[in-house]
C-alpha atoms as a PDB file:
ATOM      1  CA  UNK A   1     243.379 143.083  72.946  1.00  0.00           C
ATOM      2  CA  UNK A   2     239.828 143.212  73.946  1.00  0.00           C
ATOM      3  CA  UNK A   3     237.328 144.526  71.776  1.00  0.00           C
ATOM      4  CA  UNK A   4     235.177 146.787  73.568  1.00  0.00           C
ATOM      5  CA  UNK A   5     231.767 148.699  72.499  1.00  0.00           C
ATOM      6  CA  UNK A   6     231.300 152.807  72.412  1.00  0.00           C
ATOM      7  CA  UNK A   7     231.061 154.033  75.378  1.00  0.00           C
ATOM      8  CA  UNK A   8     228.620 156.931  76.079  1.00  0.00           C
ATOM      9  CA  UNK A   9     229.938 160.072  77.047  1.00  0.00           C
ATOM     10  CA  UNK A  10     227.999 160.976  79.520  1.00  0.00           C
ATOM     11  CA  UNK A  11     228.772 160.678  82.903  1.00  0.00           C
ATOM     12  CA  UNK A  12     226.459 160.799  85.972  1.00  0.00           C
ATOM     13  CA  UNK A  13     227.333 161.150  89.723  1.00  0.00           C
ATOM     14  CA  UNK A  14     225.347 160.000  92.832  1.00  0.00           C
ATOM     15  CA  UNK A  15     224.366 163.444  92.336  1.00  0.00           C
ATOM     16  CA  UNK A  16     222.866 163.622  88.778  1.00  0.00           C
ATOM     17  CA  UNK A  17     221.740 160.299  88.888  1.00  0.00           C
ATOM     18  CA  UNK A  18     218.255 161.167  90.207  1.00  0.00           C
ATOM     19  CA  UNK A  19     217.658 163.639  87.992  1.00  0.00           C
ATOM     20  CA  UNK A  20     218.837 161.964  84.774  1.00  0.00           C
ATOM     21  CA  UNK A  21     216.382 159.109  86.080  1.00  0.00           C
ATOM     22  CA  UNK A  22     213.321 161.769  86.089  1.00  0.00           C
ATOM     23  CA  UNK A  23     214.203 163.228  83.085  1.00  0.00           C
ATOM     24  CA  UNK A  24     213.869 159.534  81.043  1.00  0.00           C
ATOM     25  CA  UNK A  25     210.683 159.007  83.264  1.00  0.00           C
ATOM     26  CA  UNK A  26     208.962 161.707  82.329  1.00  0.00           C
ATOM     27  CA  UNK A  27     209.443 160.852  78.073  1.00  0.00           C
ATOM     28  CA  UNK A  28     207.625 157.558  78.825  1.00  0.00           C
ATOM     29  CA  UNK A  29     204.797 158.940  80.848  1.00  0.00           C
ATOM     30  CA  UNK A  30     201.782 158.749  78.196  1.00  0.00           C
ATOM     31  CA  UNK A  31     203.275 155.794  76.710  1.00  0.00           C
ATOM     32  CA  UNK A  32     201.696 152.659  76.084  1.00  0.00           C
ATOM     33  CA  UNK A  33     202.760 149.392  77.702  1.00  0.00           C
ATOM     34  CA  UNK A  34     203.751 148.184  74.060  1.00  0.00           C
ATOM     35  CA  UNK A  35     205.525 151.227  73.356  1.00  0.00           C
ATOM     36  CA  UNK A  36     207.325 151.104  76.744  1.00  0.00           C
ATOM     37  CA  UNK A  37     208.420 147.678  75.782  1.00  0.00           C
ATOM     38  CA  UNK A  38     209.993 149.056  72.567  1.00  0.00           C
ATOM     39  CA  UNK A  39     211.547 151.974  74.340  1.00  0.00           C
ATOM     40  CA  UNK A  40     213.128 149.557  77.624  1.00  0.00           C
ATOM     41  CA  UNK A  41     214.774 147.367  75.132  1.00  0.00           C
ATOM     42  CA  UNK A  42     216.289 150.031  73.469  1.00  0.00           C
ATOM     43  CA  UNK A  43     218.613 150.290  76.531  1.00  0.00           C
ATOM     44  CA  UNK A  44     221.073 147.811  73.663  1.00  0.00           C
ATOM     45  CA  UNK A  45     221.556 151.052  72.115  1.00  0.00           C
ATOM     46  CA  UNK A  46     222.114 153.654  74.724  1.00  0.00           C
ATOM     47  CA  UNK A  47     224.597 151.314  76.735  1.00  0.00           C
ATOM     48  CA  UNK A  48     226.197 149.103  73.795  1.00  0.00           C
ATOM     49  CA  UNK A  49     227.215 145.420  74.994  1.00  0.00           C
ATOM     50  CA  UNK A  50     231.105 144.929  74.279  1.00  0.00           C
ATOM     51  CA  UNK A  51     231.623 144.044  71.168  1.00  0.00           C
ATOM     52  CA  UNK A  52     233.342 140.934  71.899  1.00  0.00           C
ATOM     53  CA  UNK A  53     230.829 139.231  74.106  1.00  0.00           C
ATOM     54  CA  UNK A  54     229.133 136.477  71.719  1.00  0.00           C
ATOM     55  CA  UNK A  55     224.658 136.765  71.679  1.00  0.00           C
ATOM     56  CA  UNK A  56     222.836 133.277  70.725  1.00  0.00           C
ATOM     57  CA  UNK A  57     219.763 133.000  71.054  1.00  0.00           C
ATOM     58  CA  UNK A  58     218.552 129.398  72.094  1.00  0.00           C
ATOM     59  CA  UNK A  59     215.002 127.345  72.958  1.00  0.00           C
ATOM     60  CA  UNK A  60     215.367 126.570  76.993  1.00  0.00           C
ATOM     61  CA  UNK A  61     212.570 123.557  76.828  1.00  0.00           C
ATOM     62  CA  UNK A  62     210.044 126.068  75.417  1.00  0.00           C
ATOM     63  CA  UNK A  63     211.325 129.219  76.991  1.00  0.00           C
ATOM     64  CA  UNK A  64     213.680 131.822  74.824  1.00  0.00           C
ATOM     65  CA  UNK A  65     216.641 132.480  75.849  1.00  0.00           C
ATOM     66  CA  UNK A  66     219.738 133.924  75.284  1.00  0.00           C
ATOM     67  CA  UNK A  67     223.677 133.145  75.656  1.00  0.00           C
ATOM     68  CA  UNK A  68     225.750 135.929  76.827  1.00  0.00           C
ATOM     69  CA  UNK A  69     229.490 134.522  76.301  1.00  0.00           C
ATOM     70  CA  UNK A  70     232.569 136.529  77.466  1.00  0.00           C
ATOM     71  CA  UNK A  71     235.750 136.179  75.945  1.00  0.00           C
ATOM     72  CA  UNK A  72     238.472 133.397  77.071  1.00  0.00           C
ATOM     73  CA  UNK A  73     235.524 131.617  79.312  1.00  0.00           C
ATOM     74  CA  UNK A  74     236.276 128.270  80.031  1.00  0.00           C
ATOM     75  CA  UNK A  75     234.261 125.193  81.646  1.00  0.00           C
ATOM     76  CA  UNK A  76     230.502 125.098  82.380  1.00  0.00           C
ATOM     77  CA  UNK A  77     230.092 127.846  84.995  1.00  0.00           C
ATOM     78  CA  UNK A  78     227.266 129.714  84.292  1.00  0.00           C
ATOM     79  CA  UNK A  79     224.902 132.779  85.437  1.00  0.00           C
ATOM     80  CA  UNK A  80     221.066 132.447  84.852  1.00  0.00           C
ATOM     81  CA  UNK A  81     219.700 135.197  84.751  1.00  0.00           C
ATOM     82  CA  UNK A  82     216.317 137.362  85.429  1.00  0.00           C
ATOM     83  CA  UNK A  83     215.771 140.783  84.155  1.00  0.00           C
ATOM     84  CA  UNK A  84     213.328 143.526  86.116  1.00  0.00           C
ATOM     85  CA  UNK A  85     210.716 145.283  84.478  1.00  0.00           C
ATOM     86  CA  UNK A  86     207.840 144.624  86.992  1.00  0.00           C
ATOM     87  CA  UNK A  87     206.525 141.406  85.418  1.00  0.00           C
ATOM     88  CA  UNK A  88     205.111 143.689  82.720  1.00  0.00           C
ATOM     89  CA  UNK A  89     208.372 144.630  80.310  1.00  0.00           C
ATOM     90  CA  UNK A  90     212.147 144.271  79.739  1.00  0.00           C
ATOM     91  CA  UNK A  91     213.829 141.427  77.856  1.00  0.00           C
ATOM     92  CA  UNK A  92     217.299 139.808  77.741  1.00  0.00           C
ATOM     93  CA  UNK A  93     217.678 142.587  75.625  1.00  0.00           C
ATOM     94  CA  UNK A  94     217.069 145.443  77.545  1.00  0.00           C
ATOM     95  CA  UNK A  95     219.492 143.887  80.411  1.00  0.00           C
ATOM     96  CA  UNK A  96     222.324 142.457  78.153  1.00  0.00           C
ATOM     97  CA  UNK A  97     224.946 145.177  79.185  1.00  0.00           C
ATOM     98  CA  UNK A  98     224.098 144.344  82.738  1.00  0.00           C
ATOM     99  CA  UNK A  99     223.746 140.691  83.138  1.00  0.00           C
ATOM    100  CA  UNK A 100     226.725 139.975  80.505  1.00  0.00           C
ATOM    101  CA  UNK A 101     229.011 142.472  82.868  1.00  0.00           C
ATOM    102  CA  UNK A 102     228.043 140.425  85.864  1.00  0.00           C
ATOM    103  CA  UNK A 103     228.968 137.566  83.704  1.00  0.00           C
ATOM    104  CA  UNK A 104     232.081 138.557  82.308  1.00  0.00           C
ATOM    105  CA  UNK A 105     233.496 140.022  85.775  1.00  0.00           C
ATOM    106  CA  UNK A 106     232.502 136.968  87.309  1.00  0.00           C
ATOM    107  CA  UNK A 107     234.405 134.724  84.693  1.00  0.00           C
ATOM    108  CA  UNK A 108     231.430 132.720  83.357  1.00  0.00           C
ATOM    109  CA  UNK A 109     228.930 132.836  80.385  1.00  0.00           C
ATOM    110  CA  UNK A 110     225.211 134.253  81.398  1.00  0.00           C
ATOM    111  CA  UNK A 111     221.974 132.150  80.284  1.00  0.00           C
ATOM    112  CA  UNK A 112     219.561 135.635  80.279  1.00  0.00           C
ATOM    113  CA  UNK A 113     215.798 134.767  80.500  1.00  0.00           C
ATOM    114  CA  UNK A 114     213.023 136.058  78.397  1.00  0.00           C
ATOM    115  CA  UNK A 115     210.129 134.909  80.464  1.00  0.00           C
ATOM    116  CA  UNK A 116     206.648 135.339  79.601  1.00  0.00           C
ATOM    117  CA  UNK A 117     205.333 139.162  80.785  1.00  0.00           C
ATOM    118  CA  UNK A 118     201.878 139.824  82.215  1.00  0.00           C
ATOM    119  CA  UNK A 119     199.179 141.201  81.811  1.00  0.00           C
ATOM    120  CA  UNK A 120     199.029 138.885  78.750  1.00  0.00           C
ATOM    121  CA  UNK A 121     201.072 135.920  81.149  1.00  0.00           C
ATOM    122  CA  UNK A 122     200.243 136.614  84.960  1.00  0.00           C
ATOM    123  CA  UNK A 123     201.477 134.454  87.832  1.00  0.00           C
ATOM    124  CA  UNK A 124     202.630 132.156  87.516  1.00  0.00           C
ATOM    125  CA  UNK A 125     203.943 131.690  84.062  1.00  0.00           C
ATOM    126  CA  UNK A 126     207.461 133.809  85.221  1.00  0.00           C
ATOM    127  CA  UNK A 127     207.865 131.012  87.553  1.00  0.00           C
ATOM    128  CA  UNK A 128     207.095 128.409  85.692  1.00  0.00           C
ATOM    129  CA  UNK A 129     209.491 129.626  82.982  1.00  0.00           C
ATOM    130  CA  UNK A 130     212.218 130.033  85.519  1.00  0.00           C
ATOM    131  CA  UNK A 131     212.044 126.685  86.777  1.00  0.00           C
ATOM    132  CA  UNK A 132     212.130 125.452  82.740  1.00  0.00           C
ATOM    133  CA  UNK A 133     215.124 127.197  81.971  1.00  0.00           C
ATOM    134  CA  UNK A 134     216.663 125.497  85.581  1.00  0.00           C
ATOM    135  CA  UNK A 135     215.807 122.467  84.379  1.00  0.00           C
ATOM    136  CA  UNK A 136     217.228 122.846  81.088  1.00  0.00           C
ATOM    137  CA  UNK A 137     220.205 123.728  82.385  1.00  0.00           C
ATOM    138  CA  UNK A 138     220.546 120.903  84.475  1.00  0.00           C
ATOM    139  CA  UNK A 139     219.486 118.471  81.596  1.00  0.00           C
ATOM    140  CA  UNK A 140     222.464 119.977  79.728  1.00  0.00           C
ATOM    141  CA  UNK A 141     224.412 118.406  82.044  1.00  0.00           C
ATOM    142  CA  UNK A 142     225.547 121.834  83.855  1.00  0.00           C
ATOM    143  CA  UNK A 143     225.809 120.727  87.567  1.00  0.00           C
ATOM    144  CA  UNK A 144     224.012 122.888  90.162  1.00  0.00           C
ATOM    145  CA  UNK A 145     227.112 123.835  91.713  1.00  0.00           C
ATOM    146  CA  UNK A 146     228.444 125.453  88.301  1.00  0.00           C
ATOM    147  CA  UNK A 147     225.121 127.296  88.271  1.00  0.00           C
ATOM    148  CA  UNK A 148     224.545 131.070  89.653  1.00  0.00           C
ATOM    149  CA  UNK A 149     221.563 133.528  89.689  1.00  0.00           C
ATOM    150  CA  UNK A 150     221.129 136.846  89.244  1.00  0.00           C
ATOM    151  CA  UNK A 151     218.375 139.027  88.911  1.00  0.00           C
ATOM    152  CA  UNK A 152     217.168 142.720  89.437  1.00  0.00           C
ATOM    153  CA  UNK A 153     213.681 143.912  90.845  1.00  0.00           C
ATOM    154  CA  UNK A 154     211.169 141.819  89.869  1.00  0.00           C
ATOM    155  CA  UNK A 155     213.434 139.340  88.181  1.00  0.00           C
ATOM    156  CA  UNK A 156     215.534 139.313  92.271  1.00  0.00           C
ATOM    157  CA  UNK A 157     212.022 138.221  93.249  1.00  0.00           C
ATOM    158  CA  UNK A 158     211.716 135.458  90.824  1.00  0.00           C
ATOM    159  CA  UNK A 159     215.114 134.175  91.408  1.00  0.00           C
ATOM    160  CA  UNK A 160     214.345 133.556  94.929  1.00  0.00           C
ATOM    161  CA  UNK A 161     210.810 132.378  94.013  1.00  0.00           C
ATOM    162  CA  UNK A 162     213.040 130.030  91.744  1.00  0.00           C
ATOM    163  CA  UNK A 163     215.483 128.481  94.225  1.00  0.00           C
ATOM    164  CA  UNK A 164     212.186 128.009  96.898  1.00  0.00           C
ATOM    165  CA  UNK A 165     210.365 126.085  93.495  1.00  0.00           C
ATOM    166  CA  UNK A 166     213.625 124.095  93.295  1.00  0.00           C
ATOM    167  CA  UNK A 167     214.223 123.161  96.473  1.00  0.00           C
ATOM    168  CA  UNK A 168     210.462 121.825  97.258  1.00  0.00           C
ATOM    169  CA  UNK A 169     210.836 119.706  94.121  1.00  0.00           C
ATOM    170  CA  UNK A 170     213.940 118.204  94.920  1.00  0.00           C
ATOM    171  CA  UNK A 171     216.059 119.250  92.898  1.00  0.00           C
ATOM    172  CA  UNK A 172     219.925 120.128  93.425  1.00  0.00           C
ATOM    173  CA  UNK A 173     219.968 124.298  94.485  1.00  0.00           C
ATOM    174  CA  UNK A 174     222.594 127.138  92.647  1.00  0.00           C
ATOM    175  CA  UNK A 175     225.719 127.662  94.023  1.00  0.00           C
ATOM    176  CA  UNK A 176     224.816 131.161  94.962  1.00  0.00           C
ATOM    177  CA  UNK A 177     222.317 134.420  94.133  1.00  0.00           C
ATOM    178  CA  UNK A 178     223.428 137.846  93.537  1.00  0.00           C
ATOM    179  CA  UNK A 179     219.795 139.785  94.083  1.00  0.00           C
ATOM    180  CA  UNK A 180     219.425 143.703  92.718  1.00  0.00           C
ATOM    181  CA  UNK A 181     217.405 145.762  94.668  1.00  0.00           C
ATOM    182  CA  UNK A 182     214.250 142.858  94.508  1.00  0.00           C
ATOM    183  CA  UNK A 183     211.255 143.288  94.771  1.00  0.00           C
ATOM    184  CA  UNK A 184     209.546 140.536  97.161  1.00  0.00           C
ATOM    185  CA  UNK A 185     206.379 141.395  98.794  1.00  0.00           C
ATOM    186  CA  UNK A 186     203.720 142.633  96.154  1.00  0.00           C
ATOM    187  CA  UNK A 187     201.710 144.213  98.537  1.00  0.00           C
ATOM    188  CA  UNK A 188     203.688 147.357  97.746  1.00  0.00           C
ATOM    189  CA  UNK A 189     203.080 148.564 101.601  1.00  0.00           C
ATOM    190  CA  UNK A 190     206.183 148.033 103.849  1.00  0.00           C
ATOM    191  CA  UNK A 191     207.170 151.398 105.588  1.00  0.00           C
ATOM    192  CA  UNK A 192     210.289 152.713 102.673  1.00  0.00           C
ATOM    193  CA  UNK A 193     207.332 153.269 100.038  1.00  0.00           C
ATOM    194  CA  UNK A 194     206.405 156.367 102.922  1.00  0.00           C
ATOM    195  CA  UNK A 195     209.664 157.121 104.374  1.00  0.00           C
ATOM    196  CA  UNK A 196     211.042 156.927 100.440  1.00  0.00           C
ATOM    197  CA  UNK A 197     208.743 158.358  98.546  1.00  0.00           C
ATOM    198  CA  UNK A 198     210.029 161.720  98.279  1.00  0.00           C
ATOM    199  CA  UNK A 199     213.345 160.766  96.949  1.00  0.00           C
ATOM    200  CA  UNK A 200     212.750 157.780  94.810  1.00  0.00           C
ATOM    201  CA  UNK A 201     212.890 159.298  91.531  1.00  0.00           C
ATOM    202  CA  UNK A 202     211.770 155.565  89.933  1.00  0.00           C
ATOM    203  CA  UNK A 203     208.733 153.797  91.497  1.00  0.00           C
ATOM    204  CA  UNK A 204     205.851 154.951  92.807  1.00  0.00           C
ATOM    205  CA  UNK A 205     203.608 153.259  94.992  1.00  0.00           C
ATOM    206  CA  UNK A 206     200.588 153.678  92.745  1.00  0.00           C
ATOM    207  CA  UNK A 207     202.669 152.184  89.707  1.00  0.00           C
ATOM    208  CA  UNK A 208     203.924 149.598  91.146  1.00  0.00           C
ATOM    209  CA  UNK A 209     200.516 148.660  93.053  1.00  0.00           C
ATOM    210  CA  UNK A 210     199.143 148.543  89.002  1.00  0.00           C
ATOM    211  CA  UNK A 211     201.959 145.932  88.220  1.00  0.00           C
ATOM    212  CA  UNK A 212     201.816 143.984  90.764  1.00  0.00           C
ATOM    213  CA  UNK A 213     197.600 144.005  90.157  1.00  0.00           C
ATOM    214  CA  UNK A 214     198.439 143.072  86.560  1.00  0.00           C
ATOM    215  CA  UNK A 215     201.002 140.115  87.123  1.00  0.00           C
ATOM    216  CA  UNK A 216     199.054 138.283  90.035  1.00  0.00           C
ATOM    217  CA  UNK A 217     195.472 138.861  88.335  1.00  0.00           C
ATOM    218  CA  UNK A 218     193.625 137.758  91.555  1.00  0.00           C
ATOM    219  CA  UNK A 219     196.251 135.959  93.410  1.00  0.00           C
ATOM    220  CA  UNK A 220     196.680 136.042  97.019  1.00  0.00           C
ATOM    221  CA  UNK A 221     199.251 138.958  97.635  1.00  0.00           C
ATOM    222  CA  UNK A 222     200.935 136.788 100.196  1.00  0.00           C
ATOM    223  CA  UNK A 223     201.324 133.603  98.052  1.00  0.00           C
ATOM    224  CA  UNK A 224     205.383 132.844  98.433  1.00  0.00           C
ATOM    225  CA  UNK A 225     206.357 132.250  94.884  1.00  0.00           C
ATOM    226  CA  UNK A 226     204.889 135.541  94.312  1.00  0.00           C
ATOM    227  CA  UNK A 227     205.891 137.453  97.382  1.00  0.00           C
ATOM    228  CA  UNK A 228     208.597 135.150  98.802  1.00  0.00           C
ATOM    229  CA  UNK A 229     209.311 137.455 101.796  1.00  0.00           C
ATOM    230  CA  UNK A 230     206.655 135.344 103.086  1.00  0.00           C
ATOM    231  CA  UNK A 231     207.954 132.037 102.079  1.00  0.00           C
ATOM    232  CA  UNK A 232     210.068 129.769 104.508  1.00  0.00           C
ATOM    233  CA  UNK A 233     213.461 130.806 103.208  1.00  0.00           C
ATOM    234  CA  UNK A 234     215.430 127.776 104.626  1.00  0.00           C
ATOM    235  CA  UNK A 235     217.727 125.959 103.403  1.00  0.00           C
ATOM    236  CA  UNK A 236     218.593 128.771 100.216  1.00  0.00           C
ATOM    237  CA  UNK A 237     222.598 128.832  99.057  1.00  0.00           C
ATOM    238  CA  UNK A 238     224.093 131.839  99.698  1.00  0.00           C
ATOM    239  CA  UNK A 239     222.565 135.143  98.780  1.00  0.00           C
ATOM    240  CA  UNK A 240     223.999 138.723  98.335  1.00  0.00           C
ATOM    241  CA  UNK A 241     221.341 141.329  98.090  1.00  0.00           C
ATOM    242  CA  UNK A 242     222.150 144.885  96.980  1.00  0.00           C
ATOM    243  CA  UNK A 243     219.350 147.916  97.111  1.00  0.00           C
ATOM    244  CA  UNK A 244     220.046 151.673  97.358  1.00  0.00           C
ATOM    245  CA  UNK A 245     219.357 153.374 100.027  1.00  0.00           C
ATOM    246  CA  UNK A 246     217.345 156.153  98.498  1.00  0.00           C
ATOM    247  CA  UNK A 247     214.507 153.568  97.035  1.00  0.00           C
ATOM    248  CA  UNK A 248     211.103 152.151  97.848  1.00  0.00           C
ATOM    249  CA  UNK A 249     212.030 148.430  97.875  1.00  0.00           C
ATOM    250  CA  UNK A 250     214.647 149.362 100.549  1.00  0.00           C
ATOM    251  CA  UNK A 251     212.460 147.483 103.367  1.00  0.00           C
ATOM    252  CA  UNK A 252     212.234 144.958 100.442  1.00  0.00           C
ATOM    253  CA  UNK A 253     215.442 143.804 100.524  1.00  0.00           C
ATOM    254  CA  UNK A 254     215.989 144.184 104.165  1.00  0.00           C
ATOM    255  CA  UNK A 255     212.902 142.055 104.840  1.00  0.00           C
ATOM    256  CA  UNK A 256     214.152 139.220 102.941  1.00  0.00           C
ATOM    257  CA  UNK A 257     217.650 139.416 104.626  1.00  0.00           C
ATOM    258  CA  UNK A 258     216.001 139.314 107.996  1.00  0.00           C
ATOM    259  CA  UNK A 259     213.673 136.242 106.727  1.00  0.00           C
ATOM    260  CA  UNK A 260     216.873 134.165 105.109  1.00  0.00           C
ATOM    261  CA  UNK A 261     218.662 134.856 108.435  1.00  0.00           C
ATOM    262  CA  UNK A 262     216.121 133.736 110.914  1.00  0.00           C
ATOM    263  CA  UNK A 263     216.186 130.357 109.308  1.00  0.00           C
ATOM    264  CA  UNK A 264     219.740 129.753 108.698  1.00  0.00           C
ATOM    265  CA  UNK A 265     220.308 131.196 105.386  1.00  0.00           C
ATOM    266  CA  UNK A 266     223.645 132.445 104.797  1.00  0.00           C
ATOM    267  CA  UNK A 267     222.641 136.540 103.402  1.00  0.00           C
ATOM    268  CA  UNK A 268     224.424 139.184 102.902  1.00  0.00           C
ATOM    269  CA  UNK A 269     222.647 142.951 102.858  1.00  0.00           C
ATOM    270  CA  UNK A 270     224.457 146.032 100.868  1.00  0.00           C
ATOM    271  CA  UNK A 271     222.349 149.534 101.490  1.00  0.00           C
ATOM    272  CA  UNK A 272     224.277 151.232  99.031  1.00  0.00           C
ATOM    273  CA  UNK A 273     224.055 155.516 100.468  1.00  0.00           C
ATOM    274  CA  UNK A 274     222.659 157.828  97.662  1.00  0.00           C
ATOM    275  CA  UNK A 275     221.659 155.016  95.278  1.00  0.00           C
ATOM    276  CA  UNK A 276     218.369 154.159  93.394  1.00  0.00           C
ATOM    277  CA  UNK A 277     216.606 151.346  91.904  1.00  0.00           C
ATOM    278  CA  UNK A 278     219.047 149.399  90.179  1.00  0.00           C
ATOM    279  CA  UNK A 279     221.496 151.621  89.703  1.00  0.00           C
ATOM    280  CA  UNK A 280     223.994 148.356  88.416  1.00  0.00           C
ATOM    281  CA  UNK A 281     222.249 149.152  85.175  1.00  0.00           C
ATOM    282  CA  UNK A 282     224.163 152.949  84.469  1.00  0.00           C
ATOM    283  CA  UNK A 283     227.513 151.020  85.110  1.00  0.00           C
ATOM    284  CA  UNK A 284     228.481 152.493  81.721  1.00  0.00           C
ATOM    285  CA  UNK A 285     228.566 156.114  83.147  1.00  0.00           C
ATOM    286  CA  UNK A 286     228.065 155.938  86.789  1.00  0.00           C
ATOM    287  CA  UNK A 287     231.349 154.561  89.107  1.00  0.00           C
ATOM    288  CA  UNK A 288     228.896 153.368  91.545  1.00  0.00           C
ATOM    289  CA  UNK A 289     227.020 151.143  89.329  1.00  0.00           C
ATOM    290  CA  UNK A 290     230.316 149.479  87.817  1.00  0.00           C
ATOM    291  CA  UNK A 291     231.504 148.859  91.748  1.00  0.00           C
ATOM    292  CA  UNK A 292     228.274 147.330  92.414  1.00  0.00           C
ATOM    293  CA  UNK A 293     228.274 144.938  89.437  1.00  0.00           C
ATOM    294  CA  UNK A 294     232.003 144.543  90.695  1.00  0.00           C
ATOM    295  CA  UNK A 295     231.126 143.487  93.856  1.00  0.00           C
ATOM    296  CA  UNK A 296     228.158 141.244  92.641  1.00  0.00           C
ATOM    297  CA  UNK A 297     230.327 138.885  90.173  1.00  0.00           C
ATOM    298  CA  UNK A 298     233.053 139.052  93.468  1.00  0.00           C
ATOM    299  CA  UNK A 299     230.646 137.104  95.264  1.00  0.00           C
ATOM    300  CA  UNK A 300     229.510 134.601  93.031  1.00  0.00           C
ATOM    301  CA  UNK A 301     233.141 133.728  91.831  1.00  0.00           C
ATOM    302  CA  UNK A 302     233.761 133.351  95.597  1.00  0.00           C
ATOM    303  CA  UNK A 303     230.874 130.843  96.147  1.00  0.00           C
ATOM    304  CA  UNK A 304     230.797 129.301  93.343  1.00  0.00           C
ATOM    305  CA  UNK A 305     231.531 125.299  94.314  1.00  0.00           C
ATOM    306  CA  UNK A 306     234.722 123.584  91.964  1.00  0.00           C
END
């Protein structure tokens, strides 16, 4: 039998989730960005991994890492994974219960990526650290085709930023890239942060505007590997991109759609109704988020080469 961790008794509907959202947001509000840190990564604790998926941490060529493995997996499939946080916090902590789900639904192990945060690291050390932790992978002798992506918010942004790095270098492209509600234009100004703003209980345009200051430090807005809605997106593997309908990055996502499209790239847009940022990461008490993550590992298993 499987072991499986507490399980919170809460439960939230499309209904409550806003407000439970709020609620959290407004605890943090005078916080510092240290103590914000702190309090992300003690998501661990509110939504417990199961017990029975194996943590080890490991050195990716310079960048720390960490091994999510699922019971009874089997061969060198793998996700690599980038958590959100806006370039400024979150860990392969404070995303274990997420990208180990993925991972475990999808029948494969999950390489989760602690890449270097700004301000103290702005662009482009994430990227930089991404394309490490691909290479490493690849050194390990994990072929490209047994290698997915995943990533939510900022860290959907740097997967794609990834997979453009990878490709202009040369070097052999994922199988596939399941992308959470990213965020991929850092000018912060596409029509959803209006039409949005009332009813995204998450971001706000002047917070996010101070992130994305923070991680580019001076860099053009419009540079790709930072904003890759602007990049040529040709030539990508197969992407499925997933954003709620209710949120800011809304336009986002369907942006990047549109711009993988227009050049051939095989993309595949979910507007999820009644949904906020990232909502994958309640899966513990909300049915939505479970039948996102669901749907998610569903479409890497399916293109996934043998």
């Amino acid at each position: 039998m499987t072991a499986q961790a507490p399980q919170p008794t809460l439960r939230l509907t499309a209904d409550t989730l806003a407000d439970y959202i709020k609620e959290r947001a407004s605890s943090r509000a005078d916080l510092s960005l240290a103590e914000r840190r702190a309090i992300v990564d003690e998501n661990a604790t509110t939504f417990p991994t199961d017990a029975d998926i194996q943590i080890a941490p490991v050195d990716a060529a310079g960048v720390p890492c960490e091994w999510q493995t699922p019971p009874d997996v089997k061969g060198q499939k793998c996700l690599l994974y980038f958590h959100g946080g806006g370039f400024a916090f979150g860990s392969a902590k404070s995303h274990r219960h997420l990208s180990s789900k993925i991972a475990q639904l999808a029948g494969m192990r999950c390489l989760s990526v602690d890449y270097r945060l700004a301000p103290e690291n702005p662009y482009p050390a994430a990227v930089d650290d991404a394309l490490a932790a691909y290479r490493w992978l690849l050194d390990q002798g994990i072929a490209a085709g047994n290698i997915a992506l995943g990533g939510d918010s900022a860290g959907g942004g740097l997967a794609v930023a990834l997979m453009l790095k990878a490709r202009d270098e040369g070097l052999p492209l994922p199988s596939a890239a399941v992308l959470i509600c990213p965020w991929t234009d850092l000018g912060c100004n596409r029509p959803s942060y209006t039409s949005r703003a009332q009813v995204d209980p998450s971001i706000t345009q002047a917070g996010i505007q101070a992130s994305a200051k923070a991680y580019l430090k001076g860099t053009d807005v419009q540079t790709p590997l930072a904003s890759p809605v602007y990049a040529d997106l040709s030539g990508l593997p197969p992407c499925l991109v997933q954003v709620g309908e209710r949120e800011v990055l809304v336009d986002d996502a369907r942006d990047l759609v549109t711009g993988m499209r227009r050049v051939g790239t095989i993309a595949e847009l979910e507007v999820w109704d009644g949904m906020v940022h990232v909502w994958h990461s309640f899966h513990p008490i909300l049915k939505e988020g479970l039948q996102a993550v669901q749907r998610g590992a569903d479409f890497l298993h399916t293109h996934m080469k043998p």
